[in-house]
Each structure stands twice: as structure tokens, then as C-alpha cells.
Protein backbone atom coordinates (compact mmCIF):
# COMPACT_ATOMS: atom_id res chain seq x y z
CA UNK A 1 11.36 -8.23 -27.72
CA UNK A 2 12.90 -10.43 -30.60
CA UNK A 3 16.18 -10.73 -32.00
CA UNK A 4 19.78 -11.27 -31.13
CA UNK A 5 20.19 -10.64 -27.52
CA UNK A 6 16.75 -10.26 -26.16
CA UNK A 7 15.04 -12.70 -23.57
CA UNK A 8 11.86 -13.78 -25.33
CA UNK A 9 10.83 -14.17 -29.05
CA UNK A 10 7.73 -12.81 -29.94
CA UNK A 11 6.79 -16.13 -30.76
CA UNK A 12 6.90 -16.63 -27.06
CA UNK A 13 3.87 -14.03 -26.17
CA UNK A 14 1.05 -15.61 -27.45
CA UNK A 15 2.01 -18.89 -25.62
CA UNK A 16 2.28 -16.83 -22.59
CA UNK A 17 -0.95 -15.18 -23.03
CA UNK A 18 -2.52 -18.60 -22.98
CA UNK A 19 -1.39 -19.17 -19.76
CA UNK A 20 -2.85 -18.03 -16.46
CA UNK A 21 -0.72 -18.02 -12.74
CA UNK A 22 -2.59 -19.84 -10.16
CA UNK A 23 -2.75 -17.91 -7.42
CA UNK A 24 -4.31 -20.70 -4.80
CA UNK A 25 -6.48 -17.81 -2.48
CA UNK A 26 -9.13 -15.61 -3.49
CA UNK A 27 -7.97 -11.77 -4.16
CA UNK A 28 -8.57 -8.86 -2.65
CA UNK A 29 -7.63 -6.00 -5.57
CA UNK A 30 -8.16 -2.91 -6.10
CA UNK A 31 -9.12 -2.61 -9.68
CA UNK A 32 -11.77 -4.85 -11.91
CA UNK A 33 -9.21 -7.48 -13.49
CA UNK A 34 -9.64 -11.33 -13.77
CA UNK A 35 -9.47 -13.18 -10.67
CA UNK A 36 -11.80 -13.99 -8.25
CA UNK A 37 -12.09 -11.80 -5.35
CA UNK A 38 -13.21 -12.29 -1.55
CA UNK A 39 -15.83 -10.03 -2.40
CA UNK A 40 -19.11 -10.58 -3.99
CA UNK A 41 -19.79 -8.25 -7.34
CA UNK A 42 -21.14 -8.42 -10.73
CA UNK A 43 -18.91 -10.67 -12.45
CA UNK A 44 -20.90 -13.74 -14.41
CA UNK A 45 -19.28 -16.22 -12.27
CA UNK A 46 -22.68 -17.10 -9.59
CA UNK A 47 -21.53 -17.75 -5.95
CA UNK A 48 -24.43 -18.32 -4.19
CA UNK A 49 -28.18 -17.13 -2.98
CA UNK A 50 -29.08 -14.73 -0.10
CA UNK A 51 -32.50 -13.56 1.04
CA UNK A 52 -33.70 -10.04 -0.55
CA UNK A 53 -33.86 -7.25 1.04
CA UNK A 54 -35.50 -3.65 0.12
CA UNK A 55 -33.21 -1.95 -2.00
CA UNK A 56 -31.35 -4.99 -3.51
CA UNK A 57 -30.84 -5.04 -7.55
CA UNK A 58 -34.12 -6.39 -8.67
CA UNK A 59 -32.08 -7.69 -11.73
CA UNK A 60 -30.69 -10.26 -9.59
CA UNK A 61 -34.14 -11.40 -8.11
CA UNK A 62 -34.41 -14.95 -8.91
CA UNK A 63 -38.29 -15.62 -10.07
CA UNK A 64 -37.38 -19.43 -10.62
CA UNK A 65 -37.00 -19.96 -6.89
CA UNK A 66 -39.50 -17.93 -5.70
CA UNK A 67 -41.67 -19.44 -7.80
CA UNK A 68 -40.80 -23.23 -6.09
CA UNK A 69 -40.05 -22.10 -2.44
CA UNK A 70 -42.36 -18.86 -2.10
CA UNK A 71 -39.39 -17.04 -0.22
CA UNK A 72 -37.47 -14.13 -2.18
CA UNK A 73 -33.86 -14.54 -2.90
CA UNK A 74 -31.47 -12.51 -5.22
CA UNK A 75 -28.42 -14.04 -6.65
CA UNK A 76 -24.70 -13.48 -5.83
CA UNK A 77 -22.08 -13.28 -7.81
CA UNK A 78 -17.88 -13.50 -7.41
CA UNK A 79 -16.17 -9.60 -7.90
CA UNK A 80 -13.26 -10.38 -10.27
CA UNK A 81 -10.01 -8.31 -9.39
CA UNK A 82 -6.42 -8.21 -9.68
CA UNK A 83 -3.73 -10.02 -7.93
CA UNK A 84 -1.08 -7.84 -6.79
CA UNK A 85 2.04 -10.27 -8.21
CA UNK A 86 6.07 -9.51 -6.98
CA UNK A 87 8.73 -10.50 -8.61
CA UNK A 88 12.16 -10.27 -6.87
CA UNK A 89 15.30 -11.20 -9.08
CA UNK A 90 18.63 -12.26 -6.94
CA UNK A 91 20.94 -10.13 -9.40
CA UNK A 92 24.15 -11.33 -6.95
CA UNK A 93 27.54 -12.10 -8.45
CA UNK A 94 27.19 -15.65 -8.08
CA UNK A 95 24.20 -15.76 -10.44
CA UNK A 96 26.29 -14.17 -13.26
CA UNK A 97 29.45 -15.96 -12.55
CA UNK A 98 30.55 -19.07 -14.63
CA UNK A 99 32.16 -21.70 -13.66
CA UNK A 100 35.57 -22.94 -15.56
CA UNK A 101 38.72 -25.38 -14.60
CA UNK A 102 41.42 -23.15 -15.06
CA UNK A 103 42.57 -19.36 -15.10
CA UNK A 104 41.73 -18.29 -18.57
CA UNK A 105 39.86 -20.47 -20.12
CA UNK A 106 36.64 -19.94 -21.97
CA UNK A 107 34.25 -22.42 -21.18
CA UNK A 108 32.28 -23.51 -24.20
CA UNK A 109 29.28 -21.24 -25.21
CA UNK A 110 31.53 -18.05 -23.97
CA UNK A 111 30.57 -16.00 -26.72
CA UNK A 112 26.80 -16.47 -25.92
CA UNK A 113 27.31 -15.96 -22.17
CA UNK A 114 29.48 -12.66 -23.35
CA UNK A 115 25.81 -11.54 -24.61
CA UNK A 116 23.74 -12.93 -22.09
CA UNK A 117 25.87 -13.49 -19.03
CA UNK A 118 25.87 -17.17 -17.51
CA UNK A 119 22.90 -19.57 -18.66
CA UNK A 120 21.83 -18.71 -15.05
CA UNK A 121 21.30 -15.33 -15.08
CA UNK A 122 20.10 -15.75 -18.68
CA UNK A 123 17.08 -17.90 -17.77
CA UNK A 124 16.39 -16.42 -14.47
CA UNK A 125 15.35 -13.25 -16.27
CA UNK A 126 13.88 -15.54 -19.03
CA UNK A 127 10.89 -16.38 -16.55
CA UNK A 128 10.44 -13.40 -14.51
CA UNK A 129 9.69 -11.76 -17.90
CA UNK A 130 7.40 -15.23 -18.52
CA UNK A 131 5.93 -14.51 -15.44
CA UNK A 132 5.43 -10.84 -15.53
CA UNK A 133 4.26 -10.60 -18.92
CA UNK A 134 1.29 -13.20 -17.96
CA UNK A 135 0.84 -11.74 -14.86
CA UNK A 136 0.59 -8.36 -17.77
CA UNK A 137 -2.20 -9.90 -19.75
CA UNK A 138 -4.10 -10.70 -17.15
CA UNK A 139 -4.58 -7.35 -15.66
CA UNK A 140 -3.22 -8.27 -12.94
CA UNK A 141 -1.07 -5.38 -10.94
CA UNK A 142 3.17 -6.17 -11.34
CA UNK A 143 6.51 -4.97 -9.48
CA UNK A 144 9.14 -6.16 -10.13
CA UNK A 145 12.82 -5.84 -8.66
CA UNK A 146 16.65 -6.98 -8.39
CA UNK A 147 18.64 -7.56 -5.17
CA UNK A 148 21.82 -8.18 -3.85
CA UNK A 149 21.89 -6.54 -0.25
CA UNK A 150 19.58 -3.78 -1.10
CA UNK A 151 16.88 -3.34 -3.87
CA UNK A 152 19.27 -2.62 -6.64
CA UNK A 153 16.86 -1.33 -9.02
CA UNK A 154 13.11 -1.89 -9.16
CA UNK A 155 10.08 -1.07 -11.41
CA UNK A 156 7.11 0.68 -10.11
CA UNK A 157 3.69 -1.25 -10.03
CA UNK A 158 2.67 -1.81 -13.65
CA UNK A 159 -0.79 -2.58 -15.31
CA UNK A 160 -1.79 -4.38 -19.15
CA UNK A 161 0.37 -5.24 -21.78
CA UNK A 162 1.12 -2.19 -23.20
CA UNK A 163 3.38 -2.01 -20.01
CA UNK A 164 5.60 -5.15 -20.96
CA UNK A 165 7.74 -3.31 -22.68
CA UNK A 166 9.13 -1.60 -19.87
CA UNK A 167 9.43 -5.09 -18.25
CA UNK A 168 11.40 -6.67 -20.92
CA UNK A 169 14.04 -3.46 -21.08
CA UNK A 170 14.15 -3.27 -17.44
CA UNK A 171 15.35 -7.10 -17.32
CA UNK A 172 17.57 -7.16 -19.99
CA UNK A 173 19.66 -4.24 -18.65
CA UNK A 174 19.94 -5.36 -15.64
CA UNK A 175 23.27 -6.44 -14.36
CA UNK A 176 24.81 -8.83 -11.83
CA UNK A 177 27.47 -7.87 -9.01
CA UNK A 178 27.99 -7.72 -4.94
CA UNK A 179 26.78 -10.00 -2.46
CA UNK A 180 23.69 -11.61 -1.96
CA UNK A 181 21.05 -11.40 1.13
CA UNK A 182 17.43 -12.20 0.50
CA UNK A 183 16.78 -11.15 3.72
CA UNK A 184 18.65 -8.17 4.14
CA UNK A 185 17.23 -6.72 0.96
CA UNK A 186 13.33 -7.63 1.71
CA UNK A 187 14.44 -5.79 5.02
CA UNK A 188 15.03 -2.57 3.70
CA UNK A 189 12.06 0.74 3.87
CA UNK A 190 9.56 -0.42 1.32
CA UNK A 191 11.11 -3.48 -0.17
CA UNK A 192 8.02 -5.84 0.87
CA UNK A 193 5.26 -5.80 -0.94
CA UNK A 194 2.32 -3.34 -0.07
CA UNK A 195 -1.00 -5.19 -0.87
CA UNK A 196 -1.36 -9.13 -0.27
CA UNK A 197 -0.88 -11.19 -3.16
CA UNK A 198 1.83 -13.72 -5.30
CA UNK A 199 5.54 -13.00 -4.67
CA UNK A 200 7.88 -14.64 -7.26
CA UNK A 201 11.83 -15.06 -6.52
CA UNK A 202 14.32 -16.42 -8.86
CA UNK A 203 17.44 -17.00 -7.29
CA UNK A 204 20.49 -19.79 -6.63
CA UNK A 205 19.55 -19.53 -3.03
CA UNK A 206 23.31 -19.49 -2.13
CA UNK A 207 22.92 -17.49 0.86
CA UNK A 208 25.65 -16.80 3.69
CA UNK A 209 23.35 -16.90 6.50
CA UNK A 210 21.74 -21.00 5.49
CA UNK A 211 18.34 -21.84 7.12
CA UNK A 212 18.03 -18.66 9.51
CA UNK A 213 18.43 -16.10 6.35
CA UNK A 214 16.17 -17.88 4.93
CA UNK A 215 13.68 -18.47 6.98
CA UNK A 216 13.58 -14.47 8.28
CA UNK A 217 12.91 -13.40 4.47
CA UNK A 218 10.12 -16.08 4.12
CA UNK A 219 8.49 -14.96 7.63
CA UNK A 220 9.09 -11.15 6.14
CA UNK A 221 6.98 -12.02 2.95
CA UNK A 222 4.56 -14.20 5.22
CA UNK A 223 4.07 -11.34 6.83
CA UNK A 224 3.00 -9.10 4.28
CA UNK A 225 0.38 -11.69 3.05
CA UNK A 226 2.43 -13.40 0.16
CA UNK A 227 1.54 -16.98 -1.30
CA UNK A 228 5.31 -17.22 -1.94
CA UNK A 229 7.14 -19.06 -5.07
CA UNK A 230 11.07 -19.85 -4.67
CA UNK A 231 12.58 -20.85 -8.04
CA UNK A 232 15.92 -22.28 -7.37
CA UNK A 233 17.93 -22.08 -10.67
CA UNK A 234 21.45 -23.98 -10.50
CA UNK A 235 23.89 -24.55 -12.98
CA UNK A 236 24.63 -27.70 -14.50
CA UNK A 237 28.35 -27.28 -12.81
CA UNK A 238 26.77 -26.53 -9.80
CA UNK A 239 24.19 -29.61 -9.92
CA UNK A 240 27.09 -32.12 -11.45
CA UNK A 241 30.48 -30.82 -10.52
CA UNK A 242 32.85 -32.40 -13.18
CA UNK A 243 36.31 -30.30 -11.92
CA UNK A 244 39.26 -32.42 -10.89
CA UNK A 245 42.45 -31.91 -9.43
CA UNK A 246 43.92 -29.12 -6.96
CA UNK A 247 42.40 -26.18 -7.54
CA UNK A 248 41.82 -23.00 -5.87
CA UNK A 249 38.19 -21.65 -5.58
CA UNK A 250 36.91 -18.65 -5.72
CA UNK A 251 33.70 -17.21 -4.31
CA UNK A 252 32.36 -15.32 -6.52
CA UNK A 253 31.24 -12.84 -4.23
CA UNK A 254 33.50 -12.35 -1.85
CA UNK A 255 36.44 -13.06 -3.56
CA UNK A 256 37.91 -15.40 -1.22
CA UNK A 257 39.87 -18.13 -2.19
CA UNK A 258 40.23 -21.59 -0.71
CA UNK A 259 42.95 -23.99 -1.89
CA UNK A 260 40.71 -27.51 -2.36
CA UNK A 261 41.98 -31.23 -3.87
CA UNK A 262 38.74 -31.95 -5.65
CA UNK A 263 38.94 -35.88 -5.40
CA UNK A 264 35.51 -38.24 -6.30
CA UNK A 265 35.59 -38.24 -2.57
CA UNK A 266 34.88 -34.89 -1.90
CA UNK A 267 32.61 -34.08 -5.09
CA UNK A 268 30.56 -37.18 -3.29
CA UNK A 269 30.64 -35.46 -0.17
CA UNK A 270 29.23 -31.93 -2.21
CA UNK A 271 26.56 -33.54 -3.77
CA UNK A 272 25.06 -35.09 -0.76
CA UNK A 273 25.50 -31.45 0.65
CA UNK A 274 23.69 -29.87 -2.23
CA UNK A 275 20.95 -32.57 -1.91
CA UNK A 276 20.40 -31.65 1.78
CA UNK A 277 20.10 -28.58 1.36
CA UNK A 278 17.47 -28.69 -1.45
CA UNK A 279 15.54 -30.64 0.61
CA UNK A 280 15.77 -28.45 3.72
CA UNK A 281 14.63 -25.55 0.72
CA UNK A 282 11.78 -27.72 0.26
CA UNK A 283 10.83 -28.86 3.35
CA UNK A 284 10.78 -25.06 4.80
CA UNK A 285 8.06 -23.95 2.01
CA UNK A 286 6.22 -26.79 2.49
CA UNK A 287 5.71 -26.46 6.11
CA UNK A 288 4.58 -22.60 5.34
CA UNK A 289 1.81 -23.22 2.44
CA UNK A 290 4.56 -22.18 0.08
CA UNK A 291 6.09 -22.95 -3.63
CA UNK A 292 9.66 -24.31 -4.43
CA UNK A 293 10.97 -25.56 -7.43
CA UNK A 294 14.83 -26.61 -8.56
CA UNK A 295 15.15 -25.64 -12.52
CA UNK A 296 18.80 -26.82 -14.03
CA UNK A 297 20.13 -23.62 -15.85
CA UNK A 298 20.44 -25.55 -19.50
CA UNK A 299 16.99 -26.61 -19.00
CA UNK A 300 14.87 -25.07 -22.08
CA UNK A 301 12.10 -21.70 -21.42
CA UNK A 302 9.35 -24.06 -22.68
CA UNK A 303 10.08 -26.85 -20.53
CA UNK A 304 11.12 -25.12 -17.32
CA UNK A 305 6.87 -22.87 -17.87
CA UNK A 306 5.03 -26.47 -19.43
CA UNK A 307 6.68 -28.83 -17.47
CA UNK A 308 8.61 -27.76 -14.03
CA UNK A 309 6.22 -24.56 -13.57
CA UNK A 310 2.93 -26.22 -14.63
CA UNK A 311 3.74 -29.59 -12.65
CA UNK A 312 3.79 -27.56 -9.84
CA UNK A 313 0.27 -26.15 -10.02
CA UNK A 314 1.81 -22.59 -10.11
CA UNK A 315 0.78 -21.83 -13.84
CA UNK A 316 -1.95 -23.33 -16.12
CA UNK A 317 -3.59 -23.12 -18.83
């Protein structure tokens, strides 16, 4: 996709293809593809020896060892298949919403974000295209879908590049609105993945429920075999609140209002908040084997996949 309005430049592809996600188990998949499998096949990659027995591949009988021990062994080698990879996009009202100090006004960068919708939403379908389209060139199998409450609209599973396409067009029409529920989406008939493998959700985690929500839609995904990434994308207003005064907020889903004199006090009070519960985030998927990473909205594609993505060991080269 290239040109006004579209999430990646073609520029962007070949980088991509470059780049490999690092699934940390071995893959059980269903078709040949590139990863290495629990099973033992006829990739190139040697795993190890085992003693031969009639009607093994003599192609595989190793004459070098015989020769030195005088016992016959054939080699093994790792079956390389496909990794199963999920994508689930929080598509909420509070990812498109943006943030401003007064009724009316058009924060700077409004025409962009009239185009794109809010720098969150904006890069949040930024890298699950990233994500998909490497998880595209690798053979690997991809589904991908948005959420509020329910599955809003999803993408059946999808194999090679010549699919990305339909995973570019799929992400740039989609559109924000309702309230959010990780866990009351991944609850629904057929929402969870069918075949173990990488689940990827991009999200700004604000959920109604705290902890318990989230913990019951990481135990759902546990469940179903995922090694589970959260990517928590916030806003630069929402990291470093600069609003002032008395104001009256609105949630942006809900659409409740609460009349609030925003004092250094207070913001003080919001950030510590915010800090706790990123760390309670973090803490959660660490005790479960699991991924999490906090990406700042403004913060470039390339830096967010090279630096933030790649430091965590979920992506490489």
C-alpha cells in the first residue's frame, strides 16, 4: 500500500521481509513453512542420531559413524512448519478518540488525524500490518481481527504474500467505536484461536473490569496454547497529561462526564496511577511466560519494530 492515507510505504516491505517473529516454542503446523516443528522431518536443519531400523531411509544412514562405532545409525532432522500467528486489534472508542482542552478545538495535526484517526489508532494498525505481513512472508498461517465487546470484523486464516493485500485493506477500513472488553470479546463462539501458536494484541488496555478482565482473557488465550504479546500503545496525553484547569471529562466510551479541577496535584496523583498499573500489566505477563510492551503513540514505525519490538526478543532479524 503506498500513498496518501495508507499504513505502510512500500518502502516498508522489504524491511519487513528481513525480519522474522520469534516465536520462543517449537511449532506444531500443519503445512511445510519455516519454523521449526516438534516433529522430526526432512528439513536440512540435523537434530540428532537414532539407531536404524529395517525400513528407515537409507539416504539418511550415516556411513561416517558406522564406520568409527560399528553400530548403524540414521540421521534426524527438524520438520519446518508454520506458526499459526493471531492478531487481535482493540478497535474501542477510546483508541480513536483524541484528546483536546476545550470544546471545539482542533488539536494540532487534526487534519492528519481527520485521515488517519488519532496517532493511536494510526500506529496500532501500523504494526499489526508490520506484524502480519512478516508473519505473510514467512509462510506462516495469519488471522487477524478487531474488537470492542464482540469480534467486530475479522479476516479468515490467510497464507503468503500474495494475501497481504487483503490485510492492508482490511486494516485500513477498519473503524473505531463502542466499548471495549478484551475478555468479553475472546469469550465469544470461535473468537480464540483454533491451533496453538503466537497471539498478537494491540490495544490501550483501558479496560472497565482492571486486573480480573484482564487476567480472564490472558487465562482464555493460555488456554488455547498462545505464547501471548500485549502491546500497550498510549498517547502522549495519556502518558504526560499537560490539561489544566476545571474541566469536565469525558469517557470516550461511555459518554459519561465527570466535572474534575485538574491541579499538579492530581495530574501527580494520575501518573503514579498510570505507572502502577503498567507495572501490574507487566508483572501479570511475566508471571505467565508472556510478552508486554508500552509504545508512546508519536513514537516512529521504525523505532517502535527495531527498537521497542526487537529489544524485546519478539522480532529479529
Amino acid at each position: 500500500m503506498s500513498g496518501a492515507g495508507h499504513l505502510l510505504l512500500p518502502e516498508w516491505l522489504p524491511r519487513l521481509e528481513r525480519l522474522t517473529l520469534s516465536a520462543k516454542r517449537r511449532v506444531a503446523g500443519t503445512q511445510q513453512g519455516k519454523r521449526r516443528s516438534r516433529r522430526l522431518g526432512s528439513s536440512l536443519e540435523f537434530a540428532d542420531y537414532r539407531l536404524y531400523t529395517p525400513g528407515d531411509d537409507v539416504r539418511r544412514f550415516d556411513w561416517d559413524v558406522y564406520s568409527r562405532t560399528g553400530k548403524a545409525f540414521v540421521r534426524q532432522f527438524m520438520d519446518e512448519q508454520e506458526l499459526t500467528v493471531s492478531i487481535f486489534v482493540d478497535c474501542s472508542a477510546s483508541m480513536g478518540a483524541v484528546i483536546s482542552s476545550a470544546e471545539g478545538e482542533r488539536p494540532e495535526g487534526a487534519a492528519d488525524q481527520a485521515v488517519h484517526g488519532s496517532p493511536k489508532w494510526r500506529l496500532a494498525r501500523q504494526l499489526a500490518a508490520s506484524v502480519g505481513y512478516m508473519a505473510l512472508s514467512s509462510y506462516d498461517r495469519l488471522q487477524i481481527a478487531c474488537y470492542s465487546r464482540t469480534l467486530s470484523a475479522r479476516l479468515p486464516v490467510m497464507r503468503g504474500k500474495g494475501s497481504a493485500h487483503r490485510l492492508f485493506s482490511f486494516l485500513q477500513g477498519a473503524q473505531t467505536g463502542g466499548e471495549g472488553s478484551l475478555a468479553a470479546a475472546l469469550g465469544q463462539p470461535g473468537a480464540l484461536p483454533r491451533h496453538p501458536g503466537m497471539t498478537w494484541v494491540f490495544s490501550d488496555f483501558w479496560l472497565e473490569g482492571g486486573e480480573d478482565e484482564l487476567l480472564r482473557a490472558l487465562s482464555l488465550l493460555a488456554g488455547s496454547g498462545q505464547e501471548v504479546v500485549l502491546v500497550h500503545i498510549l498517547s502522549r496525553e495519556e502518558l504526560d497529561p499537560k490539561l489544566t484547569g476545571d474541566l469536565r471529562l469525558i469517557d470516550s466510551e461511555t459518554h459519561s462526564g465527570k466535572e474534575v479541577a485538574l491541579t499538579g496535584k492530581v495530574l501527580e496523583a494520575y501518573k503514579a496511577e498510570l505507572e502502577r498499573y503498567r507495572h501490574m500489566l507487566s508483572g501479570v505477563c511475566a508471571e505467565r511466560g508472556m510478552t508486554y510492551v508500552l509504545i508512546p503513540a508519536d513514537m516512529p514505525l521504525r523505532d517502535a519494530m527495531f527498537g521497542v519490538l526487537a529489544g524485546a526478543g519478539v522480532v529479529s532479524s
